[in-house]
C-alpha atoms as a PDB file:
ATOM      1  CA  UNK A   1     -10.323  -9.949 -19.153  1.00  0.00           C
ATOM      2  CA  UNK A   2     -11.286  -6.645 -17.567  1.00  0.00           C
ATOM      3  CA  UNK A   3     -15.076  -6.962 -18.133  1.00  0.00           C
ATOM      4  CA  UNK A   4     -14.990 -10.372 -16.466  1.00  0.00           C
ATOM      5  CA  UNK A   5     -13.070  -8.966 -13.835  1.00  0.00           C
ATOM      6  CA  UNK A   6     -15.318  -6.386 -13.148  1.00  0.00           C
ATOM      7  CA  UNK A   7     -18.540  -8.845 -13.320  1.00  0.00           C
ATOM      8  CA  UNK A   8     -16.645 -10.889 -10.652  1.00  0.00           C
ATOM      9  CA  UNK A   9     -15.780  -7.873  -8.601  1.00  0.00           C
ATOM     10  CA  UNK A  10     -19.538  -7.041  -8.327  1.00  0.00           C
ATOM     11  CA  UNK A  11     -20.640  -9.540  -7.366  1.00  0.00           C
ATOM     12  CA  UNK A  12     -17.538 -10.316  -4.618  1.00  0.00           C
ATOM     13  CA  UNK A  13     -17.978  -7.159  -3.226  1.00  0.00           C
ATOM     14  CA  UNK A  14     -21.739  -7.562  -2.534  1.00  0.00           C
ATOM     15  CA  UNK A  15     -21.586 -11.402  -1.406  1.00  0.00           C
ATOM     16  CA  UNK A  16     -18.634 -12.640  -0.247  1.00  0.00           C
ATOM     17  CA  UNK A  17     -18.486 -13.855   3.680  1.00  0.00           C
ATOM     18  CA  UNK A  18     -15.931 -13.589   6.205  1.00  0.00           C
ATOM     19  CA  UNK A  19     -13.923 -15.790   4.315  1.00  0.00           C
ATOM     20  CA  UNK A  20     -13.714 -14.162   0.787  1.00  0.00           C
ATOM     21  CA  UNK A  21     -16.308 -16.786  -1.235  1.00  0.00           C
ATOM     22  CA  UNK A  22     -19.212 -15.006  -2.688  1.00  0.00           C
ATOM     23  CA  UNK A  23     -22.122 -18.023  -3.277  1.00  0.00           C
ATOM     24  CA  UNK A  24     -24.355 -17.905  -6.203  1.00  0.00           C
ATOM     25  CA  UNK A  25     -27.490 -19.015  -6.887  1.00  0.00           C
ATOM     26  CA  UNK A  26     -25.474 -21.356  -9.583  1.00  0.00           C
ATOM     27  CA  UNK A  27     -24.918 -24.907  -7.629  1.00  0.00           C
ATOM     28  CA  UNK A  28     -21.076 -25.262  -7.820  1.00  0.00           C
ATOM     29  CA  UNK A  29     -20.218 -21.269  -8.847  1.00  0.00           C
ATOM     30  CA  UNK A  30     -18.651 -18.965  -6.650  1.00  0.00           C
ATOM     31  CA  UNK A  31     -16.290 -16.419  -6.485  1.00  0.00           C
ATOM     32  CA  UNK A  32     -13.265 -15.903  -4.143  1.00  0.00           C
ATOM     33  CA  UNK A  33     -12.095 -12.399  -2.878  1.00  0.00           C
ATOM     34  CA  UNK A  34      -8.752 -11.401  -0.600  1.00  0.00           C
ATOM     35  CA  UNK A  35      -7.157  -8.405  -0.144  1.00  0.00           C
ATOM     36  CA  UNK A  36      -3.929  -9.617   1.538  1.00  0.00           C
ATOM     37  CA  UNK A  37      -2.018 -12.573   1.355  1.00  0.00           C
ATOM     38  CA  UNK A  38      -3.301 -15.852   2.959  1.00  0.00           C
ATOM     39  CA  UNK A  39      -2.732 -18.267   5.617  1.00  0.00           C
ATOM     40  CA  UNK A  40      -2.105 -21.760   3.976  1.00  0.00           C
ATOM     41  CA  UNK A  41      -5.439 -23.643   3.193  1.00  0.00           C
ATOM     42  CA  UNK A  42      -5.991 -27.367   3.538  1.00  0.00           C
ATOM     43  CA  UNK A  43      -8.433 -29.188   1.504  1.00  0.00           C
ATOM     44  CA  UNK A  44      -9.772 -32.094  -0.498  1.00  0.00           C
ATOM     45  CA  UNK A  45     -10.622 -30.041  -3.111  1.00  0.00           C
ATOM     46  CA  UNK A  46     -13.720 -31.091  -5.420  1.00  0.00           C
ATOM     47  CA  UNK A  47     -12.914 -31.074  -9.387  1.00  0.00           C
ATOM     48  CA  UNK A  48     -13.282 -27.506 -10.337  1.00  0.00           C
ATOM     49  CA  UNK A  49     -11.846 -24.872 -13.370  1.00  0.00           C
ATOM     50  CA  UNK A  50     -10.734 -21.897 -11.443  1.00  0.00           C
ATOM     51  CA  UNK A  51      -9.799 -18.717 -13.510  1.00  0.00           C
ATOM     52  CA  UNK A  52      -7.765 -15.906 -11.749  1.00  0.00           C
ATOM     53  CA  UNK A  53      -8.652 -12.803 -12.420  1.00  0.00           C
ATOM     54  CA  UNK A  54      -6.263 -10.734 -10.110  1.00  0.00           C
ATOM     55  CA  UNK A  55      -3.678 -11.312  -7.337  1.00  0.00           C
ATOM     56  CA  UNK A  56      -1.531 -14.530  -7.207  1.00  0.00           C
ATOM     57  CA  UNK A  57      -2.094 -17.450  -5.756  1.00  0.00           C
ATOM     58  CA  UNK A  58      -0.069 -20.762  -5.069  1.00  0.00           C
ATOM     59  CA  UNK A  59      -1.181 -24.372  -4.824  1.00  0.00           C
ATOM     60  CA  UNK A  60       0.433 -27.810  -3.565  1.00  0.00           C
ATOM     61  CA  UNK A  61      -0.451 -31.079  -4.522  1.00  0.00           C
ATOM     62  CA  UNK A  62       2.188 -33.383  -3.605  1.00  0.00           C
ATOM     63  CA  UNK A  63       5.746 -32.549  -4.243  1.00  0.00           C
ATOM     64  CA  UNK A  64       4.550 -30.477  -6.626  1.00  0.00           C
ATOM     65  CA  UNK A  65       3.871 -26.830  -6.451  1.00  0.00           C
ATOM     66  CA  UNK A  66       1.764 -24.804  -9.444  1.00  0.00           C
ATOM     67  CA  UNK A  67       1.688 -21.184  -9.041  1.00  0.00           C
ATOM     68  CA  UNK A  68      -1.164 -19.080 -10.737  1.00  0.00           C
ATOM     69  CA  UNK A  69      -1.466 -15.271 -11.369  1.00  0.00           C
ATOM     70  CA  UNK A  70      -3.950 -13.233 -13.464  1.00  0.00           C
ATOM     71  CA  UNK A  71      -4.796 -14.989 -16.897  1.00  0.00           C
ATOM     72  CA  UNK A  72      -4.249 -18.502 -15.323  1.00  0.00           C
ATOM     73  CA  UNK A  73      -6.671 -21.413 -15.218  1.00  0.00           C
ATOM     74  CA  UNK A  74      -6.453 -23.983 -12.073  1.00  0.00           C
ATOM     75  CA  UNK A  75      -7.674 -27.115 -13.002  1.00  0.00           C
ATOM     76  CA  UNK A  76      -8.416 -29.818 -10.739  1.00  0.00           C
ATOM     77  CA  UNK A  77      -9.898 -33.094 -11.292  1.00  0.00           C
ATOM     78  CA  UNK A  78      -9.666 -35.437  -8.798  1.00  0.00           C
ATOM     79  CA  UNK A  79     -10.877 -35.504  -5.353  1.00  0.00           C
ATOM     80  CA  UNK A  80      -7.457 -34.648  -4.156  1.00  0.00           C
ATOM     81  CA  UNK A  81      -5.368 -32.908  -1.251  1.00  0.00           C
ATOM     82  CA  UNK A  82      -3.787 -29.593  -1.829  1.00  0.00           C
ATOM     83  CA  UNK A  83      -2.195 -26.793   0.138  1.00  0.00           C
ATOM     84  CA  UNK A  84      -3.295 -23.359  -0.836  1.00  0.00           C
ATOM     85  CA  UNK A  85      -2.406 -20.264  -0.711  1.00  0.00           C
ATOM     86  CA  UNK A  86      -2.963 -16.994  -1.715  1.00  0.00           C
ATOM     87  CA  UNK A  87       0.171 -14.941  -2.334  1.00  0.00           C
ATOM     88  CA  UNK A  88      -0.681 -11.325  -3.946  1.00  0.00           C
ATOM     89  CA  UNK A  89      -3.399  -9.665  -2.557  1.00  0.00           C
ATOM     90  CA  UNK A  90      -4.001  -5.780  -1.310  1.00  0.00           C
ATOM     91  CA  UNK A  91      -6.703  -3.658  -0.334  1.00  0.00           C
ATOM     92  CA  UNK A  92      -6.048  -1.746  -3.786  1.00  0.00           C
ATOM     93  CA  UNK A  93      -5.697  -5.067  -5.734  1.00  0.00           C
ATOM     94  CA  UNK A  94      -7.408  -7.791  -3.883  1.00  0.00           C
ATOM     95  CA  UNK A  95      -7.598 -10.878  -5.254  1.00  0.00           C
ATOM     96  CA  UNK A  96     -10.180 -11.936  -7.410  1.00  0.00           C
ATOM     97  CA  UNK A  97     -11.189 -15.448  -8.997  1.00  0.00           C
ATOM     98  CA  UNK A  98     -14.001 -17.534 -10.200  1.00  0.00           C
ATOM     99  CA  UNK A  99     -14.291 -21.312  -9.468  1.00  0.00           C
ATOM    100  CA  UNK A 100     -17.272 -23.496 -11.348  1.00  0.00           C
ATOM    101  CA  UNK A 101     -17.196 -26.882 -10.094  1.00  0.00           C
ATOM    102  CA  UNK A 102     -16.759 -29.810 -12.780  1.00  0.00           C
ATOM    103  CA  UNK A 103     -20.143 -31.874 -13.368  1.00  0.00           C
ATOM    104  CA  UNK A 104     -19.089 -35.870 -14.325  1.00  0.00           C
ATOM    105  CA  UNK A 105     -22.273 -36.030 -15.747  1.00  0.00           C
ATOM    106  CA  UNK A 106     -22.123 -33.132 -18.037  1.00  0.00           C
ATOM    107  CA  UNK A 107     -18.466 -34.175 -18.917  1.00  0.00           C
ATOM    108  CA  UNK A 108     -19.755 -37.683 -20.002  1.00  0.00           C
ATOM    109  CA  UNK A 109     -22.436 -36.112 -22.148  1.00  0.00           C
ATOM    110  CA  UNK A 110     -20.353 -33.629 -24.067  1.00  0.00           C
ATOM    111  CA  UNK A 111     -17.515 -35.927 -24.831  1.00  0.00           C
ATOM    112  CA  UNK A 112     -19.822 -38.393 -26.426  1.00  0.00           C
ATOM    113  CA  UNK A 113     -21.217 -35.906 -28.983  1.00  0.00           C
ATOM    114  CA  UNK A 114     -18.222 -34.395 -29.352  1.00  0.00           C
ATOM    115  CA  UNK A 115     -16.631 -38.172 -29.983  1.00  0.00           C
ATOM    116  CA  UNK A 116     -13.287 -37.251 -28.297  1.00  0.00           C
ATOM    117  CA  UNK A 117     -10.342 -40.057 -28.040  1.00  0.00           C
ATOM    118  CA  UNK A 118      -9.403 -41.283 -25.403  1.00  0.00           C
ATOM    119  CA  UNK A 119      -8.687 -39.975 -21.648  1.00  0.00           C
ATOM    120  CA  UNK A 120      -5.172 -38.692 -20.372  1.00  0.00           C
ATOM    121  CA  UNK A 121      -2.989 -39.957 -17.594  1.00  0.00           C
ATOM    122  CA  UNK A 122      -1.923 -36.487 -16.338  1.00  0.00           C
ATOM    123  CA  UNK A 123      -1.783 -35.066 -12.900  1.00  0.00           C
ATOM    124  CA  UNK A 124      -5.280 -34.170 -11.092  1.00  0.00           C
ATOM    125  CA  UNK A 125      -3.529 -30.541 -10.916  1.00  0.00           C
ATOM    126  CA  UNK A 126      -2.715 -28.669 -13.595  1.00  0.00           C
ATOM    127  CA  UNK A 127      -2.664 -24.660 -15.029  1.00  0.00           C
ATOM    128  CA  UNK A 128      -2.091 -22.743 -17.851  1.00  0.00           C
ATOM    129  CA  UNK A 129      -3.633 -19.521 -19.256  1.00  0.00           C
ATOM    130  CA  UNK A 130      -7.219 -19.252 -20.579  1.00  0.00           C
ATOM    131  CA  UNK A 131      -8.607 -19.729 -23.355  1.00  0.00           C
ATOM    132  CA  UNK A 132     -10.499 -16.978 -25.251  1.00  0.00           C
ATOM    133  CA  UNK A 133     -13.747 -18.691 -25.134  1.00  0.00           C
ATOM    134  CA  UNK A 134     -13.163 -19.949 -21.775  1.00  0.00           C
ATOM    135  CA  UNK A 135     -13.739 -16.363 -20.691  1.00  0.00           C
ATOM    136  CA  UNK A 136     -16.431 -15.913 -22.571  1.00  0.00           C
ATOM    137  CA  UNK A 137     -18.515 -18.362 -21.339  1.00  0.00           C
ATOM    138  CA  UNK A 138     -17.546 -17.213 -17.916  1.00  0.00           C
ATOM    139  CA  UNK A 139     -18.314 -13.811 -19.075  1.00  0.00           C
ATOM    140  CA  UNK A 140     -22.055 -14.841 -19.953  1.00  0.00           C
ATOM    141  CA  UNK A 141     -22.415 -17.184 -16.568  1.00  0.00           C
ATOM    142  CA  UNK A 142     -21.528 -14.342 -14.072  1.00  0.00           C
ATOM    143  CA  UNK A 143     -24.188 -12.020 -16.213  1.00  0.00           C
ATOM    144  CA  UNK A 144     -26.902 -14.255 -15.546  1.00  0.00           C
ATOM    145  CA  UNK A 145     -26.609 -12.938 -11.761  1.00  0.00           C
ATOM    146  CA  UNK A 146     -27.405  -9.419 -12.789  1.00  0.00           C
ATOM    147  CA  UNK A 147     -30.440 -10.565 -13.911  1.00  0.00           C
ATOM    148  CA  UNK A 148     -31.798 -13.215 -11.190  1.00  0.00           C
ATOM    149  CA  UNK A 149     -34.955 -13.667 -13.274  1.00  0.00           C
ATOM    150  CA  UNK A 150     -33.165 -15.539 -16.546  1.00  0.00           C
ATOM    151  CA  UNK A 151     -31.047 -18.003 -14.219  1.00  0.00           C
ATOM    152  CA  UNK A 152     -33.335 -20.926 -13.382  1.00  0.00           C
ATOM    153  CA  UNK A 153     -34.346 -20.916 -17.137  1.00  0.00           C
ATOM    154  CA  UNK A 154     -30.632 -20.347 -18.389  1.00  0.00           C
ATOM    155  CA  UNK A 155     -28.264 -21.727 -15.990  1.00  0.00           C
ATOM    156  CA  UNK A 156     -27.687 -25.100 -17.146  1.00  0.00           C
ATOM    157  CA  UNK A 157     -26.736 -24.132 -20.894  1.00  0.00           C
ATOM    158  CA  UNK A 158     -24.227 -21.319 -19.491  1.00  0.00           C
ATOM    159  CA  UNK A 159     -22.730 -24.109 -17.182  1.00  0.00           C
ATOM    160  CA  UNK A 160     -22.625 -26.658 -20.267  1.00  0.00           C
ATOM    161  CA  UNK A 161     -20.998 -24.353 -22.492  1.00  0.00           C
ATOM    162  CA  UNK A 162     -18.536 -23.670 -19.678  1.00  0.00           C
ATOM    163  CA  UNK A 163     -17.689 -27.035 -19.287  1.00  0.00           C
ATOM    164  CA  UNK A 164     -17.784 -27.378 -23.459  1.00  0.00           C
ATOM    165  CA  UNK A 165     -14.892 -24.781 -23.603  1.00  0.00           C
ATOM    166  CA  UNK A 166     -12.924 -26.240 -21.221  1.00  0.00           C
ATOM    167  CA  UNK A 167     -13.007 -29.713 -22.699  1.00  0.00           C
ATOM    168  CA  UNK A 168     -11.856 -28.288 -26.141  1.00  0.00           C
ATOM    169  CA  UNK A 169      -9.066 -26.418 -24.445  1.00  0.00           C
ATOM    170  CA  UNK A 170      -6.079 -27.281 -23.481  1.00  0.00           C
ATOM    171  CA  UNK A 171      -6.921 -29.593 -20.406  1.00  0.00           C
ATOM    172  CA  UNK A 172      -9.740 -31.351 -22.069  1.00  0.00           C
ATOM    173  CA  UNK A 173      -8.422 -35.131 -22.591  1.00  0.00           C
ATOM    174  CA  UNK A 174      -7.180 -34.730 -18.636  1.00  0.00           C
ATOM    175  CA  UNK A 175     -11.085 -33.447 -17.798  1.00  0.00           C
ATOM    176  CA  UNK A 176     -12.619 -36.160 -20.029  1.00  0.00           C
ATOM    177  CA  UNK A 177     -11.322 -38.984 -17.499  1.00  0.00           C
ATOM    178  CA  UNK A 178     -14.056 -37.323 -14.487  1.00  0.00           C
ATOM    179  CA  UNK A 179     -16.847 -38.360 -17.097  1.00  0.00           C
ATOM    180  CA  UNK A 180     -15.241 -41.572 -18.970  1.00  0.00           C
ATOM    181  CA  UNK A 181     -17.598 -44.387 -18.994  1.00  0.00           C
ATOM    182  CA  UNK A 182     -16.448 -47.004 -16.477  1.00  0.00           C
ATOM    183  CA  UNK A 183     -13.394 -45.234 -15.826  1.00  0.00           C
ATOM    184  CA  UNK A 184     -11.167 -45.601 -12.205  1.00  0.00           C
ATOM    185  CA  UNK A 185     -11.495 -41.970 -12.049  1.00  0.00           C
ATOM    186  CA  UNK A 186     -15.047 -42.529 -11.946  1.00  0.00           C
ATOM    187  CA  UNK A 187     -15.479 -45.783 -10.317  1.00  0.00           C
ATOM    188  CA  UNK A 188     -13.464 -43.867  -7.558  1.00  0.00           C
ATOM    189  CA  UNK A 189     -15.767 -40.943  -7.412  1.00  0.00           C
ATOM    190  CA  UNK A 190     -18.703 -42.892  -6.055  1.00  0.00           C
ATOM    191  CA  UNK A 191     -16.372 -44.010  -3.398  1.00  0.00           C
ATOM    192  CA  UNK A 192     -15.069 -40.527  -2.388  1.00  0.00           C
ATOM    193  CA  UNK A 193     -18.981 -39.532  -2.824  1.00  0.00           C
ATOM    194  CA  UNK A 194     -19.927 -41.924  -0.019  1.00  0.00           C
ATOM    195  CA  UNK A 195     -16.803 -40.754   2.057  1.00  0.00           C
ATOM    196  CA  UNK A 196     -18.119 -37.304   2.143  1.00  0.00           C
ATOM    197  CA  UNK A 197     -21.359 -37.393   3.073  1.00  0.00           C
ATOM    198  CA  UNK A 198     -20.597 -40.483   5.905  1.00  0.00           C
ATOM    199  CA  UNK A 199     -17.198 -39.010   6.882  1.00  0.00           C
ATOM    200  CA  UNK A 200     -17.618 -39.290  10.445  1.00  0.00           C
ATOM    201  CA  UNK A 201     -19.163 -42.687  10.636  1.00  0.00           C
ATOM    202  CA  UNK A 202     -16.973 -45.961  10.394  1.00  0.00           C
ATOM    203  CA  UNK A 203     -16.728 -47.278   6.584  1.00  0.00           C
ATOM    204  CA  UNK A 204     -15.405 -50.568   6.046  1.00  0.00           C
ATOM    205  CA  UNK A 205     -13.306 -50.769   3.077  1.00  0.00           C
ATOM    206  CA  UNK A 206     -15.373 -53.799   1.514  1.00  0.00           C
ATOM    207  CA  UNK A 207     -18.743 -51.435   1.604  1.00  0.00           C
ATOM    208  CA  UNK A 208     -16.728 -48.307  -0.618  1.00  0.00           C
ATOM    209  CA  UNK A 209     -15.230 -50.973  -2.485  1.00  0.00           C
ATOM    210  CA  UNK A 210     -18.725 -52.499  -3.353  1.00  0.00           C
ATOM    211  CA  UNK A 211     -19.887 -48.812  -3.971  1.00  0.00           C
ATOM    212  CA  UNK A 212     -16.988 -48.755  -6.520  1.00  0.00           C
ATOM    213  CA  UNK A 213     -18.135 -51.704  -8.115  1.00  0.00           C
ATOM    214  CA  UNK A 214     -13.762 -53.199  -7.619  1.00  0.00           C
ATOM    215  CA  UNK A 215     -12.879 -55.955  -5.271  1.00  0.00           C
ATOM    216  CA  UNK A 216     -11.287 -54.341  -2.094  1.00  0.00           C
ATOM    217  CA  UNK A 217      -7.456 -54.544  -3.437  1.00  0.00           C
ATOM    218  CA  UNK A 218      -8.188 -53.603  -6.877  1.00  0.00           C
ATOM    219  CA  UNK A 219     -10.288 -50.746  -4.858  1.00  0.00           C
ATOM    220  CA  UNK A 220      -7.799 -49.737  -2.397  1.00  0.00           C
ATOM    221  CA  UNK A 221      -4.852 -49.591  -5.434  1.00  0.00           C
ATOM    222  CA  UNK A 222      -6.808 -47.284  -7.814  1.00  0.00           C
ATOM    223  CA  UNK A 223      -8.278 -45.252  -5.156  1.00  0.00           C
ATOM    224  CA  UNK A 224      -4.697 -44.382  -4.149  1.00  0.00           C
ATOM    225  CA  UNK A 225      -3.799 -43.891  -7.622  1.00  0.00           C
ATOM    226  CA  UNK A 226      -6.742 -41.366  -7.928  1.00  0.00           C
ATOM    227  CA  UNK A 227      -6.304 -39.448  -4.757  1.00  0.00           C
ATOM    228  CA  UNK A 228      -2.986 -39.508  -3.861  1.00  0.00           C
ATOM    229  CA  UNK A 229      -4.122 -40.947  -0.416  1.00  0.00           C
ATOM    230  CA  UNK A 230      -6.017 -44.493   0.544  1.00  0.00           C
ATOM    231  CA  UNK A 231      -9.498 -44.204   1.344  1.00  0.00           C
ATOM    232  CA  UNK A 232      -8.501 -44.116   5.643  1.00  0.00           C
ATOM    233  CA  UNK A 233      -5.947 -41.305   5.011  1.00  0.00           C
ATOM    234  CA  UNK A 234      -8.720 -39.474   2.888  1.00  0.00           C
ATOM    235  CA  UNK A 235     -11.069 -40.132   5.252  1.00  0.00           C
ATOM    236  CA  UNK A 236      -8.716 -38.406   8.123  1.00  0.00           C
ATOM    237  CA  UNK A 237      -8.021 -35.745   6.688  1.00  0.00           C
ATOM    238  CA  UNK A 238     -12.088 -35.011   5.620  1.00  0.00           C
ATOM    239  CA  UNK A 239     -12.493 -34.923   9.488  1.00  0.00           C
ATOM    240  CA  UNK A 240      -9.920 -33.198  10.441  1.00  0.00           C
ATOM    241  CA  UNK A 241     -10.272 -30.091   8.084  1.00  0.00           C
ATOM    242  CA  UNK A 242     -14.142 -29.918   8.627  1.00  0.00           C
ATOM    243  CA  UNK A 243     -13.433 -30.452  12.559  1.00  0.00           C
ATOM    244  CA  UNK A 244     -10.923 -26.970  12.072  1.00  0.00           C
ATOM    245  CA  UNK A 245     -13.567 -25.311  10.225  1.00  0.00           C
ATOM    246  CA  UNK A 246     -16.236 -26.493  13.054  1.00  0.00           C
ATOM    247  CA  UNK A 247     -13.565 -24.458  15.829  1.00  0.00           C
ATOM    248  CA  UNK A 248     -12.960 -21.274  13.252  1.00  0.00           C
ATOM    249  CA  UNK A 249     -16.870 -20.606  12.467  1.00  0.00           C
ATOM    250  CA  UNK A 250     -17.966 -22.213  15.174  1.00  0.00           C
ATOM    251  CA  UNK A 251     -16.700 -21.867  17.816  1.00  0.00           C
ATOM    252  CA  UNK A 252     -16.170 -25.312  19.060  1.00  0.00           C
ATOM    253  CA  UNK A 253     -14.102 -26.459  21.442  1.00  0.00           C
ATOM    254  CA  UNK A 254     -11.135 -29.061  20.024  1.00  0.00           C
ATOM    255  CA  UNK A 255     -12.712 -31.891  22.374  1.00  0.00           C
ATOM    256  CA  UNK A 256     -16.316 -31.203  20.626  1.00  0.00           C
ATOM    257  CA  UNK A 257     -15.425 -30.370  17.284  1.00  0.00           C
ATOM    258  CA  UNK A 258     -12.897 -34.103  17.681  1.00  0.00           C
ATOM    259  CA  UNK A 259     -16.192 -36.251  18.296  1.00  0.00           C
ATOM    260  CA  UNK A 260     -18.421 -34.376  16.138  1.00  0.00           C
ATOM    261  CA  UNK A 261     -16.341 -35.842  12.919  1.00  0.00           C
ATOM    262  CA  UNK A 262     -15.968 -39.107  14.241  1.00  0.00           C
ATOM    263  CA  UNK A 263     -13.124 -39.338  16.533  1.00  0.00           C
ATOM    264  CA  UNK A 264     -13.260 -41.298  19.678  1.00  0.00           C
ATOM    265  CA  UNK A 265      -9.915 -40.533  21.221  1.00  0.00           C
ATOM    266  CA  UNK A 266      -9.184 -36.274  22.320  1.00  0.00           C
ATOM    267  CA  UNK A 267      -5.758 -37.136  22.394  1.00  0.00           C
ATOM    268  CA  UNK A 268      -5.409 -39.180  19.151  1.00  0.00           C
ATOM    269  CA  UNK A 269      -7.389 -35.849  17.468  1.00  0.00           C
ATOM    270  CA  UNK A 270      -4.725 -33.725  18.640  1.00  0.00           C
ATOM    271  CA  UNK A 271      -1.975 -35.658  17.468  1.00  0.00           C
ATOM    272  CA  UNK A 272      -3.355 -35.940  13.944  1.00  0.00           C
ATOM    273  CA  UNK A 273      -4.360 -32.260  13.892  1.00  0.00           C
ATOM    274  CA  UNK A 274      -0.434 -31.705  14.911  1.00  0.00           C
ATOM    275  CA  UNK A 275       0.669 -33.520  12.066  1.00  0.00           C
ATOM    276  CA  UNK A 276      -1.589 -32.203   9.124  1.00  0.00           C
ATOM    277  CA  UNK A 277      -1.720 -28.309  10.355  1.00  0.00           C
ATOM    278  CA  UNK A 278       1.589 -28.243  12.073  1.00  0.00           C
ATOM    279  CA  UNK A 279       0.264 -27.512  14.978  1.00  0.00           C
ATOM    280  CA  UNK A 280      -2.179 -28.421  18.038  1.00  0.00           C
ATOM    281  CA  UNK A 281      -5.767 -26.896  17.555  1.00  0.00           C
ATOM    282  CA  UNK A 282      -6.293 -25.063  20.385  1.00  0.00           C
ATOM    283  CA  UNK A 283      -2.458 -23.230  19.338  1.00  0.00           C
ATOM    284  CA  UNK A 284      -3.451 -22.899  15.310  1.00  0.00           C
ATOM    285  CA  UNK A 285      -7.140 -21.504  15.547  1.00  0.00           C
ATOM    286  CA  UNK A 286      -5.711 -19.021  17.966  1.00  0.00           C
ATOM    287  CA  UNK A 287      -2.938 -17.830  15.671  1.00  0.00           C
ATOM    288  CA  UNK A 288      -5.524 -18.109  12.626  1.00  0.00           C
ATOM    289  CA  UNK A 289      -7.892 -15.945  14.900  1.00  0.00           C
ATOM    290  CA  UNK A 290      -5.061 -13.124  15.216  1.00  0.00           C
ATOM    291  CA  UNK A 291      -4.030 -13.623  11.662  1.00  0.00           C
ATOM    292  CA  UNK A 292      -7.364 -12.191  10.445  1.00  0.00           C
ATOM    293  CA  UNK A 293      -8.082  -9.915  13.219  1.00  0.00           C
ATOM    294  CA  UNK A 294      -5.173  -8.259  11.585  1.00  0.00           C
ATOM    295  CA  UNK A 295      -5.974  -8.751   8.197  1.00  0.00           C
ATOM    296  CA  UNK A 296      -9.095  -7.095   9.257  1.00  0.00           C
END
């Protein structure tokens, strides 16, 4: 693990922004650095395979809680709220992972030629250690960025084969479901598809449910199944963690960053804020402010 660890910390050091993720020219790749413990994270979290390499880190889904240290794969993969948090970070040992985003389409291609049985009904988060050729292939992905040149012409084999790995491993009847032909899982994902990109526009259930290709109740009971949430709760909660990342790295005020995502009501905003985050905007981006001013 210690040469992907160093391949990771390379490129961390030299691209990671104010928030610890280091972007690659690989759509979906990137890299996550800390060197002290976190402040919790909300999220809808994409489906991704994330591999620490360092630290600790501890994730929520649920009433469930999945802690993850060096060696440990995070898989997720659903569209589906979690509470993050990194646990084990110092300026001696920061925290190092990698996260590759999962690819439905890929998914669907490999498990036909592989002619894999059927999908599991397991959680959409789970974690155990890595496999050998899971590292690997992560091993070969990150060296593609020491060598800009070979990426556009060798990316999307390095990414298969990453995805190959983890659908032999493991996890891979739980993965299988994000590319199952005609699956809920993937009936759903057009859905949540739609919800981000129009998040802060009105979206009557009957037009995701049509996107789906369900009826609205069969729609509305397998998105919940899915997600954990119905599509208006998933909705919600897209606005209101983009509207707290519009006031962190933006700069916006609550009342702006409330009707930029949709809202019509200030006070209704605030309330909902209160309840996800714990506590009113203007009083959580100021402690988040001072948390990393002393992180810092």
């Amino acid at each position: 693990m210690s040469r992907l660890l160093d391949a990771v910390r390379r490129h961390a050091e030299g691209h990671s922004d104010r928030n610890g993720i280091g972007r690659t020219p690989i759509p979906g790749l990137y890299t996550v650095r800390a060197t002290a413990p976190g402040d919790l994270v909300h999220a809808i979290s994409r489906p991704l395979a994330c591999l620490v390499l360092q630290g600790a880190k501890q994730v929520t889904s649920g009433a469930r809680v999945f802690d993850f240290a060096a060696g440990d794969s995070l898989l997720i993969t659903a569209d589906v709220p979690t509470v993050s948090q990194i646990t084990r970070a110092n300026p001696v040992a920061p925290y190092y992972s990698i996260v590759l985003e999962l690819d439905a389409g890929v998914i669907a291609d490999l498990s036909a030629q592989m002619q894999t049985g059927p999908v599991a009904d397991g959680g959409p988060v789970g974690g155990e250690p890595f496999d050998a050729e899971v590292e690997d292939a992560a091993l070969r992905l990150m060296g593609l960025l020491e060598r800009p040149a070979s990426v556009p012409v060798l990316q999307a084999q390095h990414v298969r084969e990453m995805h190959y790995w983890l659908l032999a491993g493991r996890h891979g009847a739980t993965i299988r479901r994000l590319g199952w032909p005609g699956s809920h899982a993937g009936q759903v994902a057009r859905a949540v598809a739609l919800l981000r990109g129009e998040y802060d526009r009105s979206l009557p259930v009957e037009r995701l449910a049509a996107v789906a290709g369900m009826s609205p109740s069969s729609f509305h009971r397998h998105f919940r199944a899915v997600t954990t949430l119905s599509p208006r709760q998933f909705q919600k909660q897209l606005r209101l963690i983009e509207a707290r990342r519009l006031m962190l790295s933006e700069g916006m005020s609550a009342s702006h960053a409330a009707f930029k995502v949709g809202y019509e009501s200030v006070p209704q905003f605030t309330r909902e804020y209160g309840r996800l985050f714990g506590l009113p905007p203007v009083k959580d981006t100021e402690a988040a402010r001072r948390q990393a001013e002393a992180a810092a």
